[in-house]
C-alpha atoms as a PDB file:
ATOM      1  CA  UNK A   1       0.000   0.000   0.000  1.00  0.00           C
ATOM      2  CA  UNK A   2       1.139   2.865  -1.166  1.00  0.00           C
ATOM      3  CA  UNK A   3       1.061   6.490   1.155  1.00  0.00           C
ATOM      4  CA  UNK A   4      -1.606   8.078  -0.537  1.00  0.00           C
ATOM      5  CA  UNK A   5      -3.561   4.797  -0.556  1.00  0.00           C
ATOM      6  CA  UNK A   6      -3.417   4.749   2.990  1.00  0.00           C
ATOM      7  CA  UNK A   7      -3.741   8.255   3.462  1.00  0.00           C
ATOM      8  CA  UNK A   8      -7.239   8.395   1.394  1.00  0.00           C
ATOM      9  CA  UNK A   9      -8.827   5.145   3.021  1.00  0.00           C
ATOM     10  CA  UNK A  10      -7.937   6.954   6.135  1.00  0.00           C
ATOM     11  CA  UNK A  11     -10.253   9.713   5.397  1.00  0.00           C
ATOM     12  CA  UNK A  12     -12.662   7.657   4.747  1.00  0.00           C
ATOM     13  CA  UNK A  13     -12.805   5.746   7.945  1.00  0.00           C
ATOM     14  CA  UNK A  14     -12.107   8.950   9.682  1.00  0.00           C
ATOM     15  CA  UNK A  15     -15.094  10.741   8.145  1.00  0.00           C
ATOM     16  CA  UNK A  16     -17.230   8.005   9.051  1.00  0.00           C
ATOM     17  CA  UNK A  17     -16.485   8.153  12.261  1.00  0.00           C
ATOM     18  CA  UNK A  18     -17.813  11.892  12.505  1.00  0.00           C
ATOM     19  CA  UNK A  19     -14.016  13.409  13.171  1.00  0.00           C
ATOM     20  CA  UNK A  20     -14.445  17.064  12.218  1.00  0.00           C
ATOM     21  CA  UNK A  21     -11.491  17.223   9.456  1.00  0.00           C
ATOM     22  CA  UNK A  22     -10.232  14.010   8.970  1.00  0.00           C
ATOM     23  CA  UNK A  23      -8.124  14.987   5.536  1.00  0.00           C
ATOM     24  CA  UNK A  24      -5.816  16.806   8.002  1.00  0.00           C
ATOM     25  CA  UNK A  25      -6.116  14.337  11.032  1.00  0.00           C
ATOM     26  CA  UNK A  26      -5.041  11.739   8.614  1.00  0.00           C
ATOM     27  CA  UNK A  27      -2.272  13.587   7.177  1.00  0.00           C
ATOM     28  CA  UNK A  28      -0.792  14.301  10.752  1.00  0.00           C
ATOM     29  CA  UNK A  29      -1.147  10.878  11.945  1.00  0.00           C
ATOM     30  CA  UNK A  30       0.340   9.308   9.038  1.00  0.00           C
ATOM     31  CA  UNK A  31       3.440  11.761   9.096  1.00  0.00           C
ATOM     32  CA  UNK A  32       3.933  10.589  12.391  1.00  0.00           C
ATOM     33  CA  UNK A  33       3.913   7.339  11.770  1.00  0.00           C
ATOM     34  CA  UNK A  34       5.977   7.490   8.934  1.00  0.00           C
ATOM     35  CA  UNK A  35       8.599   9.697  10.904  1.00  0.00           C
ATOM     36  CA  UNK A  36       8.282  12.410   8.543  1.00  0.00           C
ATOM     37  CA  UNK A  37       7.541  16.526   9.105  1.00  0.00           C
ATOM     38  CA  UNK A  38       3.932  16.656   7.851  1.00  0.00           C
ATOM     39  CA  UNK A  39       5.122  19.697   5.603  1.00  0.00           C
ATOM     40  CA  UNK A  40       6.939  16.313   3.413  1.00  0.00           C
ATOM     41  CA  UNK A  41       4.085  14.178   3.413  1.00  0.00           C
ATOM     42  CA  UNK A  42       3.231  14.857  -0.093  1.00  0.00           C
ATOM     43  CA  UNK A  43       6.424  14.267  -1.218  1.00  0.00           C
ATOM     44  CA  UNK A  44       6.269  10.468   0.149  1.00  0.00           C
ATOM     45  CA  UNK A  45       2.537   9.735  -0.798  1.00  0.00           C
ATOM     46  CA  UNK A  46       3.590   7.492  -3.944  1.00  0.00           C
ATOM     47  CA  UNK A  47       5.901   5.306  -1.990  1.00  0.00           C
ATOM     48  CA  UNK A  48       5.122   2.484  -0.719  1.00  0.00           C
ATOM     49  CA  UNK A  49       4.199   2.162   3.515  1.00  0.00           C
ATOM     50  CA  UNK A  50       6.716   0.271   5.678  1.00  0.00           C
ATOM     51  CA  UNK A  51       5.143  -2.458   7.591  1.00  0.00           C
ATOM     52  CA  UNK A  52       5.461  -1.201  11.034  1.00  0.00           C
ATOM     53  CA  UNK A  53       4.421   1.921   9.628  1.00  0.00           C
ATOM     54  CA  UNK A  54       1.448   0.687   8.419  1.00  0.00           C
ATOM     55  CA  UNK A  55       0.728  -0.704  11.496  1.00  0.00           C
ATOM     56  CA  UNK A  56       1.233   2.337  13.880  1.00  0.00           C
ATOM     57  CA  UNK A  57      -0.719   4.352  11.699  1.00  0.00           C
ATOM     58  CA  UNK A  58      -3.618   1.766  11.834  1.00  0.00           C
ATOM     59  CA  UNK A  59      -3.356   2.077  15.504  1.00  0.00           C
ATOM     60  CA  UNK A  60      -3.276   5.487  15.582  1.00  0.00           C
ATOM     61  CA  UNK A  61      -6.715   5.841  13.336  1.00  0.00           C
ATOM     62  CA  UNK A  62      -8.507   3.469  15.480  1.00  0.00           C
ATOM     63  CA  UNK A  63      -7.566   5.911  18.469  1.00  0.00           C
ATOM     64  CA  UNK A  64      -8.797   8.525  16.599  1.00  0.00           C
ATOM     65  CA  UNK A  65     -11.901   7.142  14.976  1.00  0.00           C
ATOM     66  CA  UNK A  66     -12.506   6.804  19.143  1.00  0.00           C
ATOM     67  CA  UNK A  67     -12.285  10.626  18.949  1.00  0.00           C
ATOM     68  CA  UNK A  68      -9.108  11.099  21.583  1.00  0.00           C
ATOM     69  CA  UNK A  69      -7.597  14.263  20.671  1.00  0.00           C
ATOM     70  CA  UNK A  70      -4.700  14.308  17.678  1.00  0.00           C
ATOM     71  CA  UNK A  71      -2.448  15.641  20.543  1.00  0.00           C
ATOM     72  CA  UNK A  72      -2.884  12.820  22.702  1.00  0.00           C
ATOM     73  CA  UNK A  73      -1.908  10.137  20.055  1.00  0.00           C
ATOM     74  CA  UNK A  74       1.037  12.115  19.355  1.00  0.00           C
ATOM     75  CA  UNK A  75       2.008  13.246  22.802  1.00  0.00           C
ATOM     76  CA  UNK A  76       2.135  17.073  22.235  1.00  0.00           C
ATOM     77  CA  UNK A  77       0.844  19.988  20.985  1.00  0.00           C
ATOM     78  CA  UNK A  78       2.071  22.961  19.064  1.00  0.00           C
ATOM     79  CA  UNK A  79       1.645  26.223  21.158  1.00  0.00           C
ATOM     80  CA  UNK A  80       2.888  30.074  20.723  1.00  0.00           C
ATOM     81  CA  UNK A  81       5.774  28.829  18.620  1.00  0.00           C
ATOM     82  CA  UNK A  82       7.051  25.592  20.825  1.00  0.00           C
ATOM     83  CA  UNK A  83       5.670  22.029  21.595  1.00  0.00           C
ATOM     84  CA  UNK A  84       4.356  21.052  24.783  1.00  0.00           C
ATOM     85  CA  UNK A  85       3.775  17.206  26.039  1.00  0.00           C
ATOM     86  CA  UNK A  86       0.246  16.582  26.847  1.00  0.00           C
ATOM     87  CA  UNK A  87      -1.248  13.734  28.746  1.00  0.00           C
ATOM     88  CA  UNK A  88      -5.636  13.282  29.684  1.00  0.00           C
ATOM     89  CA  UNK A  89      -4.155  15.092  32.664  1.00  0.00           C
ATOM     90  CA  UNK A  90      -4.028  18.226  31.381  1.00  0.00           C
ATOM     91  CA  UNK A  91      -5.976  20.905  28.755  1.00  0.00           C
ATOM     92  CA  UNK A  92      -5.364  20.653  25.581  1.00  0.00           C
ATOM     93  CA  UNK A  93      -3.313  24.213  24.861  1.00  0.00           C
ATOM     94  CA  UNK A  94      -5.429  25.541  21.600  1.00  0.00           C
ATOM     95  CA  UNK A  95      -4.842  28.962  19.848  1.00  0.00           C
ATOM     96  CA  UNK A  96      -7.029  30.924  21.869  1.00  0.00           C
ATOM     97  CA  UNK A  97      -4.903  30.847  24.624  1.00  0.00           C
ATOM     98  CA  UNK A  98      -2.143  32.253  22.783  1.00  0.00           C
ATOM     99  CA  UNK A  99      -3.910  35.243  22.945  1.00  0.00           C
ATOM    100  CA  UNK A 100      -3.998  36.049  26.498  1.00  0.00           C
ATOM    101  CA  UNK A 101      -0.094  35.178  26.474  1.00  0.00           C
ATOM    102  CA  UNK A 102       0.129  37.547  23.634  1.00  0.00           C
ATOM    103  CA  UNK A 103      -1.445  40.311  25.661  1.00  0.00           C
ATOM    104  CA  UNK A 104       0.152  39.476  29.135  1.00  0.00           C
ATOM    105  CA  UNK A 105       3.612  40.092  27.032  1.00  0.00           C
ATOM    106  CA  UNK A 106       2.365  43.640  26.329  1.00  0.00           C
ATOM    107  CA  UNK A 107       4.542  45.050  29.249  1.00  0.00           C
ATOM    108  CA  UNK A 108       7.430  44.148  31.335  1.00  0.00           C
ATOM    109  CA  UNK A 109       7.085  41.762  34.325  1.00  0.00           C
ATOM    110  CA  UNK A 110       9.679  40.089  36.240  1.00  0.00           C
ATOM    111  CA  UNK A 111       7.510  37.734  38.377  1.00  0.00           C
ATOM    112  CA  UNK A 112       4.632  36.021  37.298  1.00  0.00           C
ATOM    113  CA  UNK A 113       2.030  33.318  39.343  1.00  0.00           C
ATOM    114  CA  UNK A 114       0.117  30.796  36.776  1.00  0.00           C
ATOM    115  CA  UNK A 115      -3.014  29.591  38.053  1.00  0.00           C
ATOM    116  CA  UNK A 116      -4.243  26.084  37.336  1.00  0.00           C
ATOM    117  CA  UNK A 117      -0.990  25.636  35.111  1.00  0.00           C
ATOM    118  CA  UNK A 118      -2.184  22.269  34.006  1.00  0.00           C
ATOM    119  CA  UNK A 119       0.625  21.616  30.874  1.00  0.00           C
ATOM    120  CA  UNK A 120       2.696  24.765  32.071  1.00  0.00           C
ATOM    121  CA  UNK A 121       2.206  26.436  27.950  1.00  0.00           C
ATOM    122  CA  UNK A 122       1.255  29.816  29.140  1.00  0.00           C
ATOM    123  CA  UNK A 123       3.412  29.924  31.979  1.00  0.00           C
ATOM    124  CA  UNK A 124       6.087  28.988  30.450  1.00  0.00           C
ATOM    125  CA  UNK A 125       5.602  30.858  27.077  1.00  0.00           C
ATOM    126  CA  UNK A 126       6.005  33.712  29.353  1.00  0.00           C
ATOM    127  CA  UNK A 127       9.062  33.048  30.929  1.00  0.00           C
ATOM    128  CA  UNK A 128      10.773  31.958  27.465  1.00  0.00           C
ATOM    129  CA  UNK A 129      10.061  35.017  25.724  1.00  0.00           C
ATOM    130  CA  UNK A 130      11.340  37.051  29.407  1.00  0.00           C
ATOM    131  CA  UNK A 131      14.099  35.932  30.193  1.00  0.00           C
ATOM    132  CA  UNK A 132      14.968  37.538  32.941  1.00  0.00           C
ATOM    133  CA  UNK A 133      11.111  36.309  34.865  1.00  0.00           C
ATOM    134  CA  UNK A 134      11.004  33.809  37.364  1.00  0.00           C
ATOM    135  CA  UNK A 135       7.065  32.821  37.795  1.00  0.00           C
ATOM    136  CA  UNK A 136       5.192  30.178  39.871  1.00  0.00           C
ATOM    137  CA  UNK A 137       2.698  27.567  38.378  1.00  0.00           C
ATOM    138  CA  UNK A 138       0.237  25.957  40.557  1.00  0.00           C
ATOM    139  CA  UNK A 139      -2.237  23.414  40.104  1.00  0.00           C
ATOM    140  CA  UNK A 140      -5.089  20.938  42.181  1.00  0.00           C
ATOM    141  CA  UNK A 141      -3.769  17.957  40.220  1.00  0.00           C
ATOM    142  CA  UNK A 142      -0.005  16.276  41.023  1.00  0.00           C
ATOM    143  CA  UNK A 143      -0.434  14.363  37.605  1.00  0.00           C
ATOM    144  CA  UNK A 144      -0.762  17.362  35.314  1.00  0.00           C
ATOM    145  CA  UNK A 145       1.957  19.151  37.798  1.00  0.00           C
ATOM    146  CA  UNK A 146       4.365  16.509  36.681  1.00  0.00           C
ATOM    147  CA  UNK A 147       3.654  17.027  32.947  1.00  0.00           C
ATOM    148  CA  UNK A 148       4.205  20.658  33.215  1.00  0.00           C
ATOM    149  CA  UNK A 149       7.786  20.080  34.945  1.00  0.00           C
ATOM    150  CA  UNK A 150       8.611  17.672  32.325  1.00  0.00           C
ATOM    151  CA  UNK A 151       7.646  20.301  29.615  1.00  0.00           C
ATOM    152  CA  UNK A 152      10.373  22.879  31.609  1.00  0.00           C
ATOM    153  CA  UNK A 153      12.828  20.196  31.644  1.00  0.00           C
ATOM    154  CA  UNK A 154      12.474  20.166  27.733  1.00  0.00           C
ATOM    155  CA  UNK A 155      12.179  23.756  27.012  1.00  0.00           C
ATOM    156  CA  UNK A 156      15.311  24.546  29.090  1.00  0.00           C
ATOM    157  CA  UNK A 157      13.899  27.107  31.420  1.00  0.00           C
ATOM    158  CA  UNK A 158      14.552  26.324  34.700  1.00  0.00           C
ATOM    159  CA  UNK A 159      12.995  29.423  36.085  1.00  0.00           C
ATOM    160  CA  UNK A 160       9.724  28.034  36.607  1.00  0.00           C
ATOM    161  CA  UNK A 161       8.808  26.416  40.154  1.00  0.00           C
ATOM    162  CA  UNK A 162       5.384  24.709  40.306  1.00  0.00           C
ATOM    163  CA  UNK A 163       3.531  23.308  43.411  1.00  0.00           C
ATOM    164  CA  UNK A 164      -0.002  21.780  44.725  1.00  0.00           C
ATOM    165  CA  UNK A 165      -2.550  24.823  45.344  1.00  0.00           C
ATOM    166  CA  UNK A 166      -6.189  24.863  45.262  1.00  0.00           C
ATOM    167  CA  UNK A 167      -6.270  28.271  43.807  1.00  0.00           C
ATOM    168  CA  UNK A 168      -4.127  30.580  46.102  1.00  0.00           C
ATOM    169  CA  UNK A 169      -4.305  28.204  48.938  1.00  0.00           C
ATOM    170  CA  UNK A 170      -0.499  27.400  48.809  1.00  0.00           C
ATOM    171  CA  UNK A 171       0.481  30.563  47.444  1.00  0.00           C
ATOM    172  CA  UNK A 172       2.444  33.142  49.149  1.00  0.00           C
ATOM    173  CA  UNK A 173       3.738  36.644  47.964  1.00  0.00           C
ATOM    174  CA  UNK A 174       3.399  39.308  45.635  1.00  0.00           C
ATOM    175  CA  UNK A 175       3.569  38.597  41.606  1.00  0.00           C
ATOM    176  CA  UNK A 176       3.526  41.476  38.652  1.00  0.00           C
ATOM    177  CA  UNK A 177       1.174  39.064  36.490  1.00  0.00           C
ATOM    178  CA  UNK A 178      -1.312  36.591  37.462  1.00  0.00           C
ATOM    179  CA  UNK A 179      -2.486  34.905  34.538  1.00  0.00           C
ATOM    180  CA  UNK A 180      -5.197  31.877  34.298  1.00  0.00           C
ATOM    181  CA  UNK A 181      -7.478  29.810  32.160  1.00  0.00           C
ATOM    182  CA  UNK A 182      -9.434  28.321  34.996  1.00  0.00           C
ATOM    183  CA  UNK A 183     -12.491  25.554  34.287  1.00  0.00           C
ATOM    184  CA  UNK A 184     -14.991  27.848  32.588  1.00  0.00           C
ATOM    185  CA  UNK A 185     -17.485  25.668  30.798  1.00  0.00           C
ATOM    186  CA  UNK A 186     -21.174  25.651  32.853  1.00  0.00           C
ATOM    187  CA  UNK A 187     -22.578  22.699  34.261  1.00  0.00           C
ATOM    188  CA  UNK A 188     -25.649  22.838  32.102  1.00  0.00           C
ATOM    189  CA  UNK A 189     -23.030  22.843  28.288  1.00  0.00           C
ATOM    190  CA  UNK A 190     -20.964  19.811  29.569  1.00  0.00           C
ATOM    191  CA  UNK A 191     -23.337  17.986  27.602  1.00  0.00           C
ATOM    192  CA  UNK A 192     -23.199  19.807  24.467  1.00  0.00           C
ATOM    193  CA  UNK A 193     -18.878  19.679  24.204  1.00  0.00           C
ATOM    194  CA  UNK A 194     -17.201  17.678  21.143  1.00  0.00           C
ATOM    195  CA  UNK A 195     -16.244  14.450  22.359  1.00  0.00           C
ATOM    196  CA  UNK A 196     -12.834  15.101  22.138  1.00  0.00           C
ATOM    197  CA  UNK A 197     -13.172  17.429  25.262  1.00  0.00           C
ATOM    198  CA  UNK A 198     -15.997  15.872  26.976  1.00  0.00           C
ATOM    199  CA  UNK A 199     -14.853  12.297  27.245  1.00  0.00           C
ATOM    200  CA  UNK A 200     -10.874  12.636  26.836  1.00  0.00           C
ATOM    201  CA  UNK A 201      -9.771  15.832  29.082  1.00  0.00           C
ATOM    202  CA  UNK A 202      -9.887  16.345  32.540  1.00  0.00           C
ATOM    203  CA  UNK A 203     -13.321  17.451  33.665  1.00  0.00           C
ATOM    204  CA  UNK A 204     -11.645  19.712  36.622  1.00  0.00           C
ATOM    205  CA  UNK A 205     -10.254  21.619  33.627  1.00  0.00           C
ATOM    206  CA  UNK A 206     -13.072  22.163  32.019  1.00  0.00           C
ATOM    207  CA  UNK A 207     -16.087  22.526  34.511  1.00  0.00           C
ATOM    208  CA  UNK A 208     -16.665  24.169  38.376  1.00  0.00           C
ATOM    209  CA  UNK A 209     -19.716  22.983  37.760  1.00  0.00           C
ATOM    210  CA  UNK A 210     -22.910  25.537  38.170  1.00  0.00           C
ATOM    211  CA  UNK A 211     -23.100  28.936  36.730  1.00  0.00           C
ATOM    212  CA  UNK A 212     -19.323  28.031  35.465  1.00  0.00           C
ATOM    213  CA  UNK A 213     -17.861  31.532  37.130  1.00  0.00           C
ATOM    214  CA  UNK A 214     -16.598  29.882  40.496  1.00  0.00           C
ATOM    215  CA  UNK A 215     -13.200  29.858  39.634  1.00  0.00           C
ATOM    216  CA  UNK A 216     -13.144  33.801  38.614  1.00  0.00           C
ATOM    217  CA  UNK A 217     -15.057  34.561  42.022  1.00  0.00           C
ATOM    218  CA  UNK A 218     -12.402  32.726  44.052  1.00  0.00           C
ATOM    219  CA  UNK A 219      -9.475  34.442  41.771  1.00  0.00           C
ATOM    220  CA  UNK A 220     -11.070  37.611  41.994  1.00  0.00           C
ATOM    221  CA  UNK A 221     -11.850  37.429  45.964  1.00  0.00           C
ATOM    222  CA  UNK A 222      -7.823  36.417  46.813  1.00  0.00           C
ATOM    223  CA  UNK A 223      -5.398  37.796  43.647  1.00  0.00           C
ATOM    224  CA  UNK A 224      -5.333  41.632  45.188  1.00  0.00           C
ATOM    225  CA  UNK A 225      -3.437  40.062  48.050  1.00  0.00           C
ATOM    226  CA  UNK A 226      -0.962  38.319  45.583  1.00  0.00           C
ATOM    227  CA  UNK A 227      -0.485  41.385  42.886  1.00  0.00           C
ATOM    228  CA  UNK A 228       2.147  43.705  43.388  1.00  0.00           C
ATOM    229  CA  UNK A 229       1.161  47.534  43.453  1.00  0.00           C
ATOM    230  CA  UNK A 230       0.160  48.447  39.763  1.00  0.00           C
ATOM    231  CA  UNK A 231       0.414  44.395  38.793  1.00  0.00           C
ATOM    232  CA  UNK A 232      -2.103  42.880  35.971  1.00  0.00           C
ATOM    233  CA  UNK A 233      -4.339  39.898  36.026  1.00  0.00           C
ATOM    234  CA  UNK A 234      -5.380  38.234  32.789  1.00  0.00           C
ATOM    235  CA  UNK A 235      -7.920  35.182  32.870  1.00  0.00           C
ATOM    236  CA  UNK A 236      -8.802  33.301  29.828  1.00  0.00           C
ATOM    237  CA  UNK A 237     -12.923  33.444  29.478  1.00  0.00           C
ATOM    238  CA  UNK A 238     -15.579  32.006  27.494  1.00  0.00           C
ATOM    239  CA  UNK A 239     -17.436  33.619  25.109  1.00  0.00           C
ATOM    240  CA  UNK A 240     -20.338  34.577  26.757  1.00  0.00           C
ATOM    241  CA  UNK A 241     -19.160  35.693  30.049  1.00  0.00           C
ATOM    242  CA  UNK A 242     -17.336  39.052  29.487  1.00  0.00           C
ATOM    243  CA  UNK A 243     -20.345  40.907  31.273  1.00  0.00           C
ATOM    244  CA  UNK A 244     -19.879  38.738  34.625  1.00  0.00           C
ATOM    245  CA  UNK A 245     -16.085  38.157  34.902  1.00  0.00           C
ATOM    246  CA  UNK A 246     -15.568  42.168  34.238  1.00  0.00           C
ATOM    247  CA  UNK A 247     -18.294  42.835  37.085  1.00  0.00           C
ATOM    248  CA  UNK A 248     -16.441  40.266  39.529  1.00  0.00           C
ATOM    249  CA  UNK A 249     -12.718  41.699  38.419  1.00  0.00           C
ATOM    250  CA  UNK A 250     -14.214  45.498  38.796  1.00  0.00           C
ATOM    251  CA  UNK A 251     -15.692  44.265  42.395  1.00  0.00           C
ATOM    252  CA  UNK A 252     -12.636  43.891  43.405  1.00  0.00           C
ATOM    253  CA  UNK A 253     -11.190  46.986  42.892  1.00  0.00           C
ATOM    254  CA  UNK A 254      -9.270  46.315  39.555  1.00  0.00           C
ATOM    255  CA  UNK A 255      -8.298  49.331  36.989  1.00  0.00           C
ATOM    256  CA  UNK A 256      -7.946  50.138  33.398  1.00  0.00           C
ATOM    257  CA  UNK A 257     -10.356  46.824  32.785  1.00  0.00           C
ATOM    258  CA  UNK A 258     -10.149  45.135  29.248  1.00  0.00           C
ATOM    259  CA  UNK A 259     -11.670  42.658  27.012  1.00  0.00           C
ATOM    260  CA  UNK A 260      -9.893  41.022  24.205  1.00  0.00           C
ATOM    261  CA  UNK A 261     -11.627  39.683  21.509  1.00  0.00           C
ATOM    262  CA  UNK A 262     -10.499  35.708  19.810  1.00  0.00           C
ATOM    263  CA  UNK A 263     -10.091  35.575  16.409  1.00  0.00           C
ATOM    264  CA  UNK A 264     -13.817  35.063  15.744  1.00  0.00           C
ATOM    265  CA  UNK A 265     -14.634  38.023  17.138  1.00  0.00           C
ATOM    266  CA  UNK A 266     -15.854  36.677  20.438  1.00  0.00           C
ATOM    267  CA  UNK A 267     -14.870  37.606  24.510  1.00  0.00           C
ATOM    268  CA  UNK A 268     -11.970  35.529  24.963  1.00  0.00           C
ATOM    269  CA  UNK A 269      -9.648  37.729  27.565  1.00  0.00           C
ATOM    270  CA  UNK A 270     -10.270  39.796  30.406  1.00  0.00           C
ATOM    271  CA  UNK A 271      -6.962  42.453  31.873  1.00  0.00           C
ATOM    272  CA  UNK A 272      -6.974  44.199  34.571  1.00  0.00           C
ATOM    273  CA  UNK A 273      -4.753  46.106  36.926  1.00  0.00           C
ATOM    274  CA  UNK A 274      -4.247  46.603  40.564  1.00  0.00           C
ATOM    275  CA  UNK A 275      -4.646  50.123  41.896  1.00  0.00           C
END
């Protein structure tokens, strides 16, 4: 069988399977069971599959055709310009989040406190592109913990400390950024969520449960005690709840409030600043 034989009856079984694009799932997984930079698949597609090729991609379709994430069957995922390792342990890191690290780079900061880290992307996105920042990332969850001092151990930055903290629990001092992209997702749209998110990542990271606002009312009740003087918070949102998180951040005595949009338009960041 040659590549593109493979590659087509792939998109066949991965269409059938209801996989939202499965011309470019099949592409990646076959690249990476080939060995090959997906960029010089095309190149390969008349020659014929290796046998254990073959069969690692075979494996790798059935995982998908389960609908578990592209990034899990490969083990990472591409984020602001590096890869990350990702386990069912932690989010998935997806392109909207690159935003709020976008924005958090906007101005200088030398310390910085990650809340609910899960992989480590954003926090450590940060502290590669400042080199001079030391920053904190905490999480609930030991397993995802591990993951994201694995992904510092790759990256090289050995400026990031992490530890176990429901929310600031197990947090002390002052930081010049708090970032976060707590569990946003109400109780009542679990239900509704692709299965790649509903069945194959963590449900902490996803859901508080309820209204879906808990975690912003217990960051906004406890991050003016953790902000330095003039410090900003960013929190990741979803697209429906700029109104409430603004109210909860303004509550608390934040200034110069701002909502970024994603690239569909929609409420995807909320900055703020400390009087």
């Amino acid at each position: 069988m040659t590549g593109g034989e493979a590659l087509a009856a792939a998109i066949v079984r991965l269409r059938a399977a209801g996989v939202p694009d499965p011309a470019r799932d099949a592409r990646r997984l076959l690249a990476h069971a080939l060995g090959v930079n997906p960029g010089r698949l095309t190149l390969i597609l008349p020659d014929p599959v290796p046998d254990l090729a073959q069969a690692a991609f075979k494996a790798a379709l059935t995982r998908r055709a389960a609908r578990e994430p592209v990034s899990h069957i490969l083990g990472r995922r591409a984020f602001f310009g590096r890869e990350f390792r990702v386990t069912r342990d932690v989010l998935d890191p997806r392109p909207e989040t690159e935003i709020l690290v976008k924005q958090a780079l906007g101005e200088d900061f030398s310390s910085l406190l990650d809340l609910g880290t899960g992989s480590g992307c954003i926090l450590l996105s940060l502290l590669a592109e400042r080199p001079a920042a030391r920053g904190l990332g905490v999480d609930i969850c030991d397993r995802a913990l591990e993951v994201a001092r694995e992904n510092a151990r790759a990256l090289g930055i050995a400026r990031a400390e992490f530890a176990r903290s429901d929310w600031f629990g197990n947090v002390s001092g002052r930081f010049g950024l708090i970032v976060s992209n707590p569990p946003y997702i109400a109780a009542a749209e679990m239900a509704a969520l692709a299965p790649e998110l509903r069945q194959w990542e963590p449900e902490i990271a996803l859901t508080p449960g309820g209204d879906g606002l808990e975690a912003y009312r217990r960051i906004a009740a406890g991050v003016r005690a953790h902000l330095l003087r003039g410090g900003r918070l960013l929190v990741e949102i979803g697209p429906t709840q700029g109104g409430a998180v603004s109210a909860l951040v303004a509550q608390a005595g934040f200034q110069d409030l701002r909502v970024y949009p994603d690239l569909d338009g929609r409420d995807r960041v909320i900055a703020a600043r400390a009087p």
